[in-house]
Protein backbone atom coordinates (compact mmCIF):
# COMPACT_ATOMS: atom_id res chain seq x y z
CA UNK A 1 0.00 0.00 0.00
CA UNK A 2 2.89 2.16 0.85
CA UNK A 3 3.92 1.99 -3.14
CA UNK A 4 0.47 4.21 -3.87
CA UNK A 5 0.31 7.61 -4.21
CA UNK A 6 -0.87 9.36 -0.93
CA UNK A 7 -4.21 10.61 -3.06
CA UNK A 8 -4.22 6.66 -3.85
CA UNK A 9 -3.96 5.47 -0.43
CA UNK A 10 -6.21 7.77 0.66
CA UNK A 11 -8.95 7.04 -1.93
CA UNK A 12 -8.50 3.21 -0.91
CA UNK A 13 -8.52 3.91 2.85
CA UNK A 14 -11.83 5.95 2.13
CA UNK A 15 -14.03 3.53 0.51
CA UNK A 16 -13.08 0.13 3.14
CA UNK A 17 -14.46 2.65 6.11
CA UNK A 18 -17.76 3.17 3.14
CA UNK A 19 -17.53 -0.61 2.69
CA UNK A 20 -17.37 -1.62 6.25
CA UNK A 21 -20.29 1.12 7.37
CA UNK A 22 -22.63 -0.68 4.77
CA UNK A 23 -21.56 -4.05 6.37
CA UNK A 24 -22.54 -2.74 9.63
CA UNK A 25 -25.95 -0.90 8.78
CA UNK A 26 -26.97 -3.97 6.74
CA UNK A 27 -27.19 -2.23 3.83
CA UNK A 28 -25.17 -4.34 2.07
CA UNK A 29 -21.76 -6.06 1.37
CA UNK A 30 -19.95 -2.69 0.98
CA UNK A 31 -18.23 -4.90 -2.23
CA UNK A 32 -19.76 -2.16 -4.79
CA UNK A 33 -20.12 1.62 -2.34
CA UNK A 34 -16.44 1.21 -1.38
CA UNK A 35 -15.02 1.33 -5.04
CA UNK A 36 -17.84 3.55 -5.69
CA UNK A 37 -16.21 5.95 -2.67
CA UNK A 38 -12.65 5.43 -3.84
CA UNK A 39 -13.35 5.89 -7.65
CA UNK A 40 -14.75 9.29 -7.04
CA UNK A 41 -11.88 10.59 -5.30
CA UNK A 42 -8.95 9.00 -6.91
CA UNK A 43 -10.45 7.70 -10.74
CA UNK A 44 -7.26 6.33 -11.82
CA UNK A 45 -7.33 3.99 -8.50
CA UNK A 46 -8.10 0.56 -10.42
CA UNK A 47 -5.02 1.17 -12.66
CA UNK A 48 -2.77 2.12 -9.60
CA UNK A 49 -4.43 -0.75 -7.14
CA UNK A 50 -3.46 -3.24 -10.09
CA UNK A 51 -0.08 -2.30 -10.28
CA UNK A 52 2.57 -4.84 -9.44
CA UNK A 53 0.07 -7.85 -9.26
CA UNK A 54 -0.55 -11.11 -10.99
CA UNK A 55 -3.90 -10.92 -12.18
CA UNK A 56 -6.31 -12.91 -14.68
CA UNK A 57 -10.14 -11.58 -15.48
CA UNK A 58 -12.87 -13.99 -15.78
CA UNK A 59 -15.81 -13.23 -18.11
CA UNK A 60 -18.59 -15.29 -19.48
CA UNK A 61 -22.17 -15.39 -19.66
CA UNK A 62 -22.78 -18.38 -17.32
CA UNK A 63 -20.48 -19.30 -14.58
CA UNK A 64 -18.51 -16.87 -13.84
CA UNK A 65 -18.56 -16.33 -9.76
CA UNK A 66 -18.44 -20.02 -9.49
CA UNK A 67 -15.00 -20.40 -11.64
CA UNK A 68 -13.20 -17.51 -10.42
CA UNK A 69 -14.00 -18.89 -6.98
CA UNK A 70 -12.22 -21.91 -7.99
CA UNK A 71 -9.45 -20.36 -9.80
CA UNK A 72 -8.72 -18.39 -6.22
CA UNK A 73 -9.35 -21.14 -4.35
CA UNK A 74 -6.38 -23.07 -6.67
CA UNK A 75 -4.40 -19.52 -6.38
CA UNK A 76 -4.26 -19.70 -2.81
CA UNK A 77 -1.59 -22.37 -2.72
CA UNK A 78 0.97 -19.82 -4.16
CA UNK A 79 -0.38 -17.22 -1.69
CA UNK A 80 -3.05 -14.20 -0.29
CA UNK A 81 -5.29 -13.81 -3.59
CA UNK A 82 -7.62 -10.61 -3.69
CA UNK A 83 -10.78 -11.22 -5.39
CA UNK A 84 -14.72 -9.87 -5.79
CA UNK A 85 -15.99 -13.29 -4.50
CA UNK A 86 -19.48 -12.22 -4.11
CA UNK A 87 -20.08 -11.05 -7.91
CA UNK A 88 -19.89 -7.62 -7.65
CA UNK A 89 -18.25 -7.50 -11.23
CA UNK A 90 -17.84 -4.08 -12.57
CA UNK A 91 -15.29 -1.42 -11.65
CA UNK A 92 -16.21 -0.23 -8.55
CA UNK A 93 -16.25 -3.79 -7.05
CA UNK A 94 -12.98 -4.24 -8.78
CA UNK A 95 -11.60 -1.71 -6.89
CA UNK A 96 -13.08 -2.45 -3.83
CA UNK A 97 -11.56 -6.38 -4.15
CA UNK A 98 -8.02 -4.82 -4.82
CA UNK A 99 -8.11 -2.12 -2.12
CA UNK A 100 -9.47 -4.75 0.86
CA UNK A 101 -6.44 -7.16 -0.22
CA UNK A 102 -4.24 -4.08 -0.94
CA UNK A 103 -1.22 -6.64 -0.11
CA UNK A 104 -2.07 -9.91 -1.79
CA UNK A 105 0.51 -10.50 -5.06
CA UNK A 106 -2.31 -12.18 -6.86
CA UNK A 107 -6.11 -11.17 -8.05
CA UNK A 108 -9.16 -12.80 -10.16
CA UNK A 109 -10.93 -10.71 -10.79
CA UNK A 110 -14.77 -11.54 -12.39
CA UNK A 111 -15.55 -9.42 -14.87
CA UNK A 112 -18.82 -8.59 -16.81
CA UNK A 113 -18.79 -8.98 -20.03
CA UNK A 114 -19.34 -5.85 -21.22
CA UNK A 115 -16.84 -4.19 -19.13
CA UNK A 116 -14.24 -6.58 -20.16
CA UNK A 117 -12.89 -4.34 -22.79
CA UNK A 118 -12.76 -1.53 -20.37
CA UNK A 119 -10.80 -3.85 -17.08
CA UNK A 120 -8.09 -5.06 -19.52
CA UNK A 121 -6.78 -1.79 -20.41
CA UNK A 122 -6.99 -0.67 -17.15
CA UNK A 123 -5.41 -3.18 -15.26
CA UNK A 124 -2.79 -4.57 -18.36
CA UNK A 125 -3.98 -8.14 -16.79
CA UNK A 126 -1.23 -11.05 -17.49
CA UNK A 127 -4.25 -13.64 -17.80
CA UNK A 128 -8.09 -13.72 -19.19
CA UNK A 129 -10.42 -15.80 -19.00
CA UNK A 130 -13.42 -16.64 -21.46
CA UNK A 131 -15.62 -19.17 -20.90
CA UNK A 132 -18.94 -18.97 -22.90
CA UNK A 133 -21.40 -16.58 -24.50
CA UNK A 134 -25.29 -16.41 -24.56
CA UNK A 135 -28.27 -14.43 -24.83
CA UNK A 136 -28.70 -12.55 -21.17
CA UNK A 137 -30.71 -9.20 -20.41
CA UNK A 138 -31.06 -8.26 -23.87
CA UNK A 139 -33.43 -5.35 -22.81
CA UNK A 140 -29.69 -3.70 -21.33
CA UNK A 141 -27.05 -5.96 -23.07
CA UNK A 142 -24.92 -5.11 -26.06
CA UNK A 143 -26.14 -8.58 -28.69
CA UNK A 144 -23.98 -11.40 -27.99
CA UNK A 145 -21.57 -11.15 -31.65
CA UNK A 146 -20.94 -7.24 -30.65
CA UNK A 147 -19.16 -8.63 -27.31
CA UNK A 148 -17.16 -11.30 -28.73
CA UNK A 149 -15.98 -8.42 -30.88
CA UNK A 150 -15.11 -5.80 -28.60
CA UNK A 151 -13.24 -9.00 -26.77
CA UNK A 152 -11.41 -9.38 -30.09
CA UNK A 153 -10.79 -5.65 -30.34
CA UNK A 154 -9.90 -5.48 -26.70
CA UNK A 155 -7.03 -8.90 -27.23
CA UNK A 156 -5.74 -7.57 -30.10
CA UNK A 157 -2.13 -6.73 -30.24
CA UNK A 158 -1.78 -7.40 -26.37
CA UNK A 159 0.36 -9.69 -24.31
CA UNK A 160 -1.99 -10.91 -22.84
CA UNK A 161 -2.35 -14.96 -22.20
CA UNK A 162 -6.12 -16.48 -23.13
CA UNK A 163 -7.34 -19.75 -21.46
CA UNK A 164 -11.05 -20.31 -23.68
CA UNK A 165 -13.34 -22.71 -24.34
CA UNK A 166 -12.79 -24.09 -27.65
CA UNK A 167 -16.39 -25.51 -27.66
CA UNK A 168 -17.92 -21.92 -28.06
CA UNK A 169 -17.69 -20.34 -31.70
CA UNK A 170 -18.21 -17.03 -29.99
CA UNK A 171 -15.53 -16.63 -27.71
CA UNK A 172 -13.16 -18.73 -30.09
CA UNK A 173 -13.53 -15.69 -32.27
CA UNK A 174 -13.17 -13.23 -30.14
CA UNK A 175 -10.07 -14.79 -28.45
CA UNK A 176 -8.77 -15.18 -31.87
CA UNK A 177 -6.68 -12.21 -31.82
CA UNK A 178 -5.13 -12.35 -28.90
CA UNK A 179 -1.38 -13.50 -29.08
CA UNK A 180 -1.26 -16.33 -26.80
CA UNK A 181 -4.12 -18.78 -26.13
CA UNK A 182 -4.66 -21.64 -24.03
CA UNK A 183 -7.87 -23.37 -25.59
CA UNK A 184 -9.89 -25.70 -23.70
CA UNK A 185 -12.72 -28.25 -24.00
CA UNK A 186 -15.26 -27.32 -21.49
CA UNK A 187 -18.15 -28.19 -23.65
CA UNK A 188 -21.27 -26.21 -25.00
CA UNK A 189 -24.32 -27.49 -23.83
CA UNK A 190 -26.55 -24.54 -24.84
CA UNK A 191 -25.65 -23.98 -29.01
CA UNK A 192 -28.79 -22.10 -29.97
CA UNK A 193 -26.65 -18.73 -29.95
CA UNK A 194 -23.95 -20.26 -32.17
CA UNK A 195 -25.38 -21.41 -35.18
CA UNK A 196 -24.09 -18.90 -37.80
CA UNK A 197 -20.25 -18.20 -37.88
CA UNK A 198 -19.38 -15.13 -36.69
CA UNK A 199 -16.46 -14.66 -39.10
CA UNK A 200 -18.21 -14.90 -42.35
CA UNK A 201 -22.28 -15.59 -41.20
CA UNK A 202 -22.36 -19.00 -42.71
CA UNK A 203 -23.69 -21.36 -41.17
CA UNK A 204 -21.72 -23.65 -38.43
CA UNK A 205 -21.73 -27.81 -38.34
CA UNK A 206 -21.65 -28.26 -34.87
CA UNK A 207 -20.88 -32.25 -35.39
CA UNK A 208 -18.93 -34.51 -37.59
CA UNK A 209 -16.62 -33.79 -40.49
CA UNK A 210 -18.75 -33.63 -43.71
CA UNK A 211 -17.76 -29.43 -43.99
CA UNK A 212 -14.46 -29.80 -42.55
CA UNK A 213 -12.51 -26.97 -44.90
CA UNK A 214 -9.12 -27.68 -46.14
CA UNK A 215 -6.25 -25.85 -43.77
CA UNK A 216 -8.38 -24.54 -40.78
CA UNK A 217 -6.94 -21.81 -39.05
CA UNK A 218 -7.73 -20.00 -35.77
CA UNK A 219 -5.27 -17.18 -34.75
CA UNK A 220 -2.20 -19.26 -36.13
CA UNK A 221 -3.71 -22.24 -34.47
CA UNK A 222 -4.36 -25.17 -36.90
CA UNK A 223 -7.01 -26.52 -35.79
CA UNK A 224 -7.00 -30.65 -36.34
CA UNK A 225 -10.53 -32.25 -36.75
CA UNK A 226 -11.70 -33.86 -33.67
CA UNK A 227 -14.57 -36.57 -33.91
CA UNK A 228 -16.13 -35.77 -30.98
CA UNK A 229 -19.86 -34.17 -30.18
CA UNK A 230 -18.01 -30.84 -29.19
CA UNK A 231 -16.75 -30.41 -33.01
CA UNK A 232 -17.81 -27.61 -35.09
CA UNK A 233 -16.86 -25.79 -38.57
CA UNK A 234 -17.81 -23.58 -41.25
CA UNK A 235 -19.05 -24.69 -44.08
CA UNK A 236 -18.25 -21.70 -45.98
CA UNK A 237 -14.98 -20.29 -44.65
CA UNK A 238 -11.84 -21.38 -42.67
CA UNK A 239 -12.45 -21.28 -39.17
CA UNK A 240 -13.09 -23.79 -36.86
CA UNK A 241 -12.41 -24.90 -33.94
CA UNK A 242 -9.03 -25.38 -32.82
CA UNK A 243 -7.43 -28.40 -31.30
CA UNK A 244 -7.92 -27.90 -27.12
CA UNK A 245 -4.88 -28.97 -25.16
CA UNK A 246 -7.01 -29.19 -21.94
CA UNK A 247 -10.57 -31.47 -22.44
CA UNK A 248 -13.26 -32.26 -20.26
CA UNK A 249 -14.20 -35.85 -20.50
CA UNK A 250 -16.87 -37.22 -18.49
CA UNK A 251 -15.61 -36.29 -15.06
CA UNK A 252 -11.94 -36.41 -15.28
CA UNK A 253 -10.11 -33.93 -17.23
CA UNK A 254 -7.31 -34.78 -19.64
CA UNK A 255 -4.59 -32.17 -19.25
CA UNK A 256 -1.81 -31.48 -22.29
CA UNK A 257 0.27 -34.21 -21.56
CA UNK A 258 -2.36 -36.58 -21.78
CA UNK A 259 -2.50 -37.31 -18.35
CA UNK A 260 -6.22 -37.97 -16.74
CA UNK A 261 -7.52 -36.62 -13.91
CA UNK A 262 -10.60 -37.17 -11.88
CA UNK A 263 -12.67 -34.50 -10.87
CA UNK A 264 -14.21 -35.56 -7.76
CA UNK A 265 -15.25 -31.95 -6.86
CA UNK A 266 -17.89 -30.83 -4.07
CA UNK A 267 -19.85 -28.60 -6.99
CA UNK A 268 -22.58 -30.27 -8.92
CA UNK A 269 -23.16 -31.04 -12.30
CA UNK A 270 -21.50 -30.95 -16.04
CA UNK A 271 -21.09 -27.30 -15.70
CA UNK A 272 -19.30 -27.22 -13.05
CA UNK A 273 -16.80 -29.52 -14.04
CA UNK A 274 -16.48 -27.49 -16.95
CA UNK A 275 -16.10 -24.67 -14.11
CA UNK A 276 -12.98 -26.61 -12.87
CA UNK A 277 -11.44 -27.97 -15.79
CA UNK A 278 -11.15 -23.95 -17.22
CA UNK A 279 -9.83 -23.11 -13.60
CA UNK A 280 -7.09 -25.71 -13.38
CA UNK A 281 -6.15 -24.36 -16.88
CA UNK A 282 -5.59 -21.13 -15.53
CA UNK A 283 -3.69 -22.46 -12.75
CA UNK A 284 -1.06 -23.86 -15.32
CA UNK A 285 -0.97 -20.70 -16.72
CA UNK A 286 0.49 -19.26 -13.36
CA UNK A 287 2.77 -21.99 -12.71
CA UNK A 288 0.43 -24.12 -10.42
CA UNK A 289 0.22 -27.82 -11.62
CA UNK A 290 -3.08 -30.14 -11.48
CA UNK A 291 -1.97 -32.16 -8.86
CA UNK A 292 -0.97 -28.62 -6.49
CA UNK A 293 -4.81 -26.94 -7.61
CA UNK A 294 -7.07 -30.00 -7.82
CA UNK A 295 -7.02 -30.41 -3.85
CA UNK A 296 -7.75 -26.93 -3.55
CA UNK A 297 -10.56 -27.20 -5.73
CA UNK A 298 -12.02 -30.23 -3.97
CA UNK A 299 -12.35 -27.82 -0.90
CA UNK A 300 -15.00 -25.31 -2.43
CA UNK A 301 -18.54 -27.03 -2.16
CA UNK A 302 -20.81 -23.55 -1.84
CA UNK A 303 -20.35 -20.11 -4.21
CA UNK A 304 -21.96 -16.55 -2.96
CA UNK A 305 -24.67 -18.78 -1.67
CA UNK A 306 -25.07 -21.25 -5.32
CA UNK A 307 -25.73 -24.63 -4.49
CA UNK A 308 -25.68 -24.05 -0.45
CA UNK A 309 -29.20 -26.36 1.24
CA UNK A 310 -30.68 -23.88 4.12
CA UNK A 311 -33.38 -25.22 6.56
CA UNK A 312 -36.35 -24.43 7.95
CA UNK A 313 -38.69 -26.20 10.10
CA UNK A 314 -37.94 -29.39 8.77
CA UNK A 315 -37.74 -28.33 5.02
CA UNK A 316 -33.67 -28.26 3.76
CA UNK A 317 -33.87 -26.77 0.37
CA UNK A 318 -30.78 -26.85 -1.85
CA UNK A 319 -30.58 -22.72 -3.95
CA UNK A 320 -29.77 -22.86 -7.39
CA UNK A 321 -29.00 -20.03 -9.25
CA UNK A 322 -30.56 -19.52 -13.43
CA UNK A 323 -30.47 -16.27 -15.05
CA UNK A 324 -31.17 -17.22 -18.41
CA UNK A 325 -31.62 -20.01 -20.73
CA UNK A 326 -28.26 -21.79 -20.57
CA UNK A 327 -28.40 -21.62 -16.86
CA UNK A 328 -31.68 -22.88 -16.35
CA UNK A 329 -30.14 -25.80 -18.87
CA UNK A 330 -27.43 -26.28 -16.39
CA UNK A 331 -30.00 -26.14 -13.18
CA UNK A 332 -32.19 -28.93 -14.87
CA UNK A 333 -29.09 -31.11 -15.21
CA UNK A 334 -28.47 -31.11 -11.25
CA UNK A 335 -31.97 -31.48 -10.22
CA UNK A 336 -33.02 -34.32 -8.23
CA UNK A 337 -35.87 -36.00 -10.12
CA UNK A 338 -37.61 -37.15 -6.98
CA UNK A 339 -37.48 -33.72 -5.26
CA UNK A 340 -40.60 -31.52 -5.50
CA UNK A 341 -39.00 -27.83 -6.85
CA UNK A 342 -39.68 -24.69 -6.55
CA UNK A 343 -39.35 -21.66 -9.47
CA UNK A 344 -38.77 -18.16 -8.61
CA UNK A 345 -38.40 -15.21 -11.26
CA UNK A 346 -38.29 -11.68 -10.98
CA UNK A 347 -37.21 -9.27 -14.20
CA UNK A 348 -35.75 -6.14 -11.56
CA UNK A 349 -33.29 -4.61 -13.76
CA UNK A 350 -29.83 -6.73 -12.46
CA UNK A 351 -32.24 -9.57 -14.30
CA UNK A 352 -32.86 -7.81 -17.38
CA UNK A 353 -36.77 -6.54 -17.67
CA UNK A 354 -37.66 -8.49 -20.65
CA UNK A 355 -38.89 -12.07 -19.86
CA UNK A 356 -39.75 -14.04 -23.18
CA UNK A 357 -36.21 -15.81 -22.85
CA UNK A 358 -38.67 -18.04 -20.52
CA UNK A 359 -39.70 -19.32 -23.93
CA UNK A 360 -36.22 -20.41 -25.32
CA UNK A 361 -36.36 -22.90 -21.85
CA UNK A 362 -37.64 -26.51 -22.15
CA UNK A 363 -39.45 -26.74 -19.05
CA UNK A 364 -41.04 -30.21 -19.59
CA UNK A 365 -38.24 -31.91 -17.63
CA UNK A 366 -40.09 -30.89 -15.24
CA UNK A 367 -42.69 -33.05 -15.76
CA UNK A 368 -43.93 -35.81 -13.03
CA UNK A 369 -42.97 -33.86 -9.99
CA UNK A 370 -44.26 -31.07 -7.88
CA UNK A 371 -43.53 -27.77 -9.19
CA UNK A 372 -44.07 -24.54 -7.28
CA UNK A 373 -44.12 -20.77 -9.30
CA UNK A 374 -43.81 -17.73 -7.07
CA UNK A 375 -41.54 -14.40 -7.61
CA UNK A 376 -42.90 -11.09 -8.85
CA UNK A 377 -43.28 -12.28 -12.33
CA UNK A 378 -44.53 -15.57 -11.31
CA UNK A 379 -47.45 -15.19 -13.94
CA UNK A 380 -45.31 -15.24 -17.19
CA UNK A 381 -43.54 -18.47 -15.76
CA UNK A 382 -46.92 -20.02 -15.63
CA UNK A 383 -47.95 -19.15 -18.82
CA UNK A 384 -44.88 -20.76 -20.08
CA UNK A 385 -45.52 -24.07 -17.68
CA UNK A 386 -48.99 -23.97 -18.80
CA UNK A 387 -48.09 -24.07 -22.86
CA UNK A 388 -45.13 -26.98 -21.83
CA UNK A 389 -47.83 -28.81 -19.91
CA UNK A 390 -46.16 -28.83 -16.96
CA UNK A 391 -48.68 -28.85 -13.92
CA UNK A 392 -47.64 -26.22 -11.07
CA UNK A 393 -49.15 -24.56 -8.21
CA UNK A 394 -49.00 -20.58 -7.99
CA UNK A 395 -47.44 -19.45 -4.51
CA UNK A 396 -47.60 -15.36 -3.24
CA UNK A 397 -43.93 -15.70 -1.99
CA UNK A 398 -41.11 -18.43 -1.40
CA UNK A 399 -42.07 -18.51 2.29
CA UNK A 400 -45.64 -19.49 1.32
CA UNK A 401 -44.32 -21.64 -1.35
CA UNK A 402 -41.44 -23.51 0.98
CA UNK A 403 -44.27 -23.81 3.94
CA UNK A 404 -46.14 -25.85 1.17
CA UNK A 405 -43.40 -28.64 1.28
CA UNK A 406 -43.69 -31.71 3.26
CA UNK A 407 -40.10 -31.93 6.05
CA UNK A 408 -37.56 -33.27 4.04
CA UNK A 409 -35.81 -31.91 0.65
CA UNK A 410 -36.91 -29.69 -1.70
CA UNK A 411 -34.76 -27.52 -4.99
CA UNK A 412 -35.20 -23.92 -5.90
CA UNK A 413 -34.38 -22.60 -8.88
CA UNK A 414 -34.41 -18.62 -8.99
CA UNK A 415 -33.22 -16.06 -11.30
CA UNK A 416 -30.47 -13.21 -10.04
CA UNK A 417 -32.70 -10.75 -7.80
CA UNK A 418 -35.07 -13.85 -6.81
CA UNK A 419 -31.83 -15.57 -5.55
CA UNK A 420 -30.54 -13.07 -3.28
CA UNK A 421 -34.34 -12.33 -1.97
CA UNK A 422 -33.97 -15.79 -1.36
CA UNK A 423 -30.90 -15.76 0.47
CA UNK A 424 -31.39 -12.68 2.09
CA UNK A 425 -34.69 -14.81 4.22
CA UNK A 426 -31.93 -17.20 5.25
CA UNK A 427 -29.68 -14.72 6.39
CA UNK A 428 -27.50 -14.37 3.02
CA UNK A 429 -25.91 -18.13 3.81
CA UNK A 430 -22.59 -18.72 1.94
């Protein structure tokens, strides 16, 4: 801290006393005032905070929190990592990470996508991280192919080192440019963004080898055909995807040396084995190996309150967290089939105001158990269930709708501001 300018160290000093007030009025987690605070008085403070640090930015549509909580978790074994660990993913809680670990040689930093552009020029990062792209909030959102090209724009010409997911078209392309990249098979479960190549518009096989152009090429990558369901190509231009040197398969990963690891992780689900095989990528890329950052991963079982099981009265019900289509995609896959659920959406503006993306979700998994609909925009969801054929039962609030439960287990599934209402009843458990 002592290497900041005094306005610097001031600034800093300034917003922990704003973040710690809001801690202690309950206003909040003081993870978003504090940079706020610090910002206005010093607005060059994320540049100066970043200085002399090892830092990598994670960005992505879906999964975010959950993998830069891993990747710190992994980080911790070199030493102190600062890091926004409860989402607050924008400047101001950039700053407010890096000014309440103002000594920690190390950051990851979650970053939205948006502001991606924005936090690599600031903050000259050594390491990014891009994980997938999707439709999310597209009432306040820039369109999903206008990101992946301000990522390209934002890569280009840097030295900056890229660990992404091969699997995704979108980030492919816009890690493309950058002049070192790490690419990974984490999988793509959601494609129905990523039909039409974003280099030339044509459309994209997503299996096989029937298109398969002559001489590939991805950023001076060649990128060898792999026959696997996580293929795709062109059919009317060059690019493709590029050979991964890290690969999620089933639940071990297969690191570049062809070594195979299992992921026995706490976190549930494909996704978040996709979560760890990106994160022990990153790891690598700071000089941590697998066998060092898989035991560190193995210790994280509950993110910002995502996948924790609260109780009340006899009811222990497990929160997951879906914002959007691919995420209620990856919710379905950890359900418990036997376990009546319960749905909670809200379209505040952190959730984007727009709610016909509840039509782009298949909710007739859901089919054969007991489904409960509450939040403030509980009617569209049952218009939805309705048209799917899904029986439900309409609920004022989550209390009423939990009280409904027989003692024993029950999952939620809730959009952003649903979630943290959610969490906030149970005392915002971590």
């Amino acid at each position: 801290m002592s290497q900041l300018p005094l306005r610097a160290q001031l600034a800093s000093a300034l917003g922990r006393t704003a973040a710690t007030l809001s801690r202690a009025t309950g206003r909040g987690d003081g993870s978003v005032i504090g940079g706020r605070v610090g910002l206005a008085l010093e607005p060059d403070l994320l540049r100066q905070l970043a200085q002399n640090r090892r830092l990598a930015l994670v960005s992505a549509t879906n999964g975010k929190t959950t993998t830069t909580r891993l990747i710190t978790s992994a980080l911790q074994e070199l030493g102190d990592v600062a890091t926004n660990a409860f989402g607050a993913n924008m400047p101001a809680g950039h700053v407010s990470a890096l000014s309440s670990s103002k000594d920690a040689p190390y950051g990851v930093l979650e970053v939205d996508e948006k502001y991606l552009p924005e936090v690599i020029d600031t903050t000259g990062a050594a390491v990014v991280v891009l994980m997938n792209l999707s439709r999310d909030q597209m009432d306040r959102a820039a369109e999903i192919w206008l990101l992946a090209q301000k990522w390209r724009r934002a890569l280009a010409g840097r030295n900056t080192h890229v660990i992404a997911n091969a699997d995704d078209p979108l980030v492919t392309w816009g890690a493309s440019t950058a002049a070192s990249v790490t690419w990974v098979s984490a999988g793509q479960p959601w494609k129905e963004d990523s039909w039409c190549c974003p280099e030339c518009g044509g459309p994209l096989d997503r299996k096989g080898l029937e298109y398969v152009p002559p001489g590939g090429h991805v950023s001076g990558v060649v990128g060898q055909a792999s026959p696997d369901e996580n293929d795709w190509a062109c059919r009317e231009c060059s690019f493709r995807r590029p050979q991964p040197s890290w690969i999620l398969d089933g639940e071990a990963v297969v690191d570049p040396r062809g070594r195979r690891w299992p992921l026995d992780i706490q976190l549930p689900g494909r996704a978040n084995r996709a979560n760890a095989v990106i994160a022990l990528a990153t790891a690598e890329a700071f000089g941590l190996p697998v066998e060092r950052a898989l035991p560190r991963l193995r210790e994280v079982r509950s993110v910002a309150g995502r996948y924790t099981t609260v109780e009340r009265e006899g009811r222990n019900a497990r929160l997951l967290l879906a914002k959007n289509p691919a995420g209620w995609l990856e919710a379905f896959d950890v359900l418990d089939p036997a376990l009546p659920v319960i749905l909670s959406v809200n379209a505040q503006g952190p959730d984007g105001r727009d709610t016909s993306w509840l039509w782009d979700v298949d909710y007739r998994v859901l089919r054969g158990r007991p489904v409960y609909v509450t939040g403030e925009r509980k009617l569209d969801l049952a218009l939805r269930l309705e048209v799917a054929d899904v029986p439900f039962q309409l609920t004022d609030s989550f209390v009423q709708a939990l009280a409904a439960q027989p003692p024993g287990k029950v999952d939620v599934i809730a959009n952003y501001t649903a979630f943290q209402q959610i969490r906030t009843e149970f005392g915002r458990a971590v």
